[in-house]
Protein backbone atom coordinates (compact mmCIF):
# COMPACT_ATOMS: atom_id res chain seq x y z
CA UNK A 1 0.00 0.00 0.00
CA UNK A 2 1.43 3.36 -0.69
CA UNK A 3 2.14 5.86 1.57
CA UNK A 4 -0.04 8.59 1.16
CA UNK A 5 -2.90 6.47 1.26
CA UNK A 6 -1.84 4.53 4.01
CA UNK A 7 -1.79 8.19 5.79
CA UNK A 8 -4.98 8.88 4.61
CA UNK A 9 -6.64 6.22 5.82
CA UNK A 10 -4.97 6.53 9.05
CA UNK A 11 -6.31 10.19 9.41
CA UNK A 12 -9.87 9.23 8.83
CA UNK A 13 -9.57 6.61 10.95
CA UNK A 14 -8.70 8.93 14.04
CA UNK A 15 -11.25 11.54 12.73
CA UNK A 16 -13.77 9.08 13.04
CA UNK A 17 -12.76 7.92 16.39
CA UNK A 18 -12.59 11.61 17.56
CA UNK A 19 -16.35 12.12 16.32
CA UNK A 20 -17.71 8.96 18.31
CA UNK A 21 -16.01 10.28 20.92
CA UNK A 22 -17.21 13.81 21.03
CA UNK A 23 -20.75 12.84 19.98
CA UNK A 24 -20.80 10.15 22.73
CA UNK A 25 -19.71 12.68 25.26
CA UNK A 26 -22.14 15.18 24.00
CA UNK A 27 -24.73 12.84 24.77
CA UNK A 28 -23.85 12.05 28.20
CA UNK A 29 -23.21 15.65 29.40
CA UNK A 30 -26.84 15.90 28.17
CA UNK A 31 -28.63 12.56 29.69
CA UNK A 32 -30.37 12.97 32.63
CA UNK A 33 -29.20 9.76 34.03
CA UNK A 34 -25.71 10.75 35.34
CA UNK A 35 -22.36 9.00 34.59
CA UNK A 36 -23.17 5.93 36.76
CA UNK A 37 -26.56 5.80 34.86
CA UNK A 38 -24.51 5.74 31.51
CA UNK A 39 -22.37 3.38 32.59
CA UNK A 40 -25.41 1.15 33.59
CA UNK A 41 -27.16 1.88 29.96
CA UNK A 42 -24.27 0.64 28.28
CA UNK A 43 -23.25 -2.09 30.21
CA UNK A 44 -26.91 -3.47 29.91
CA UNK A 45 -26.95 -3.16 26.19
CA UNK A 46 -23.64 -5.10 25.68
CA UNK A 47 -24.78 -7.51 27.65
CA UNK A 48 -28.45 -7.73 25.82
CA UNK A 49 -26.96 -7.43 22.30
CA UNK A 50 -24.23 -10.52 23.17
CA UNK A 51 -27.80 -12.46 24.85
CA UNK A 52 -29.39 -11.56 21.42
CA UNK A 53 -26.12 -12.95 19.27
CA UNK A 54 -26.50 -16.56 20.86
CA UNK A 55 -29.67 -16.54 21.38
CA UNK A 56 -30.34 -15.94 17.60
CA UNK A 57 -27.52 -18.49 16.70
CA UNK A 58 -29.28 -21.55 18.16
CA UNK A 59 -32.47 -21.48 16.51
């Protein structure tokens, strides 16, 4: 791969990771639920979506 598009890549690569970042603190400054109550949120729906994954690959 050349370099200039390796470097490319690279830089939209941390762009992108910046922007989850920023939006996902945005939206945690702004939940009424608190960091604990984010914390919970997420931790819930990691666990729900990994239930749903083997759930949905017995059937």
């Amino acid at each position: 791969m050349p370099l200039p598009r390796l470097l490319l890549l690279l830089l939209i690569v941390i762009c992108a990771a910046g922007f989850t970042v920023w939006v996902g603190a945005g939206l945690a400054n702004n939940s009424p639920l608190g960091p604990i109550g984010v914390g919970v949120v997420l931790i819930v729906l990691v666990a729900g979506t990994l239930a749903w994954r083997i759930i949905s690959n017995r059937r």
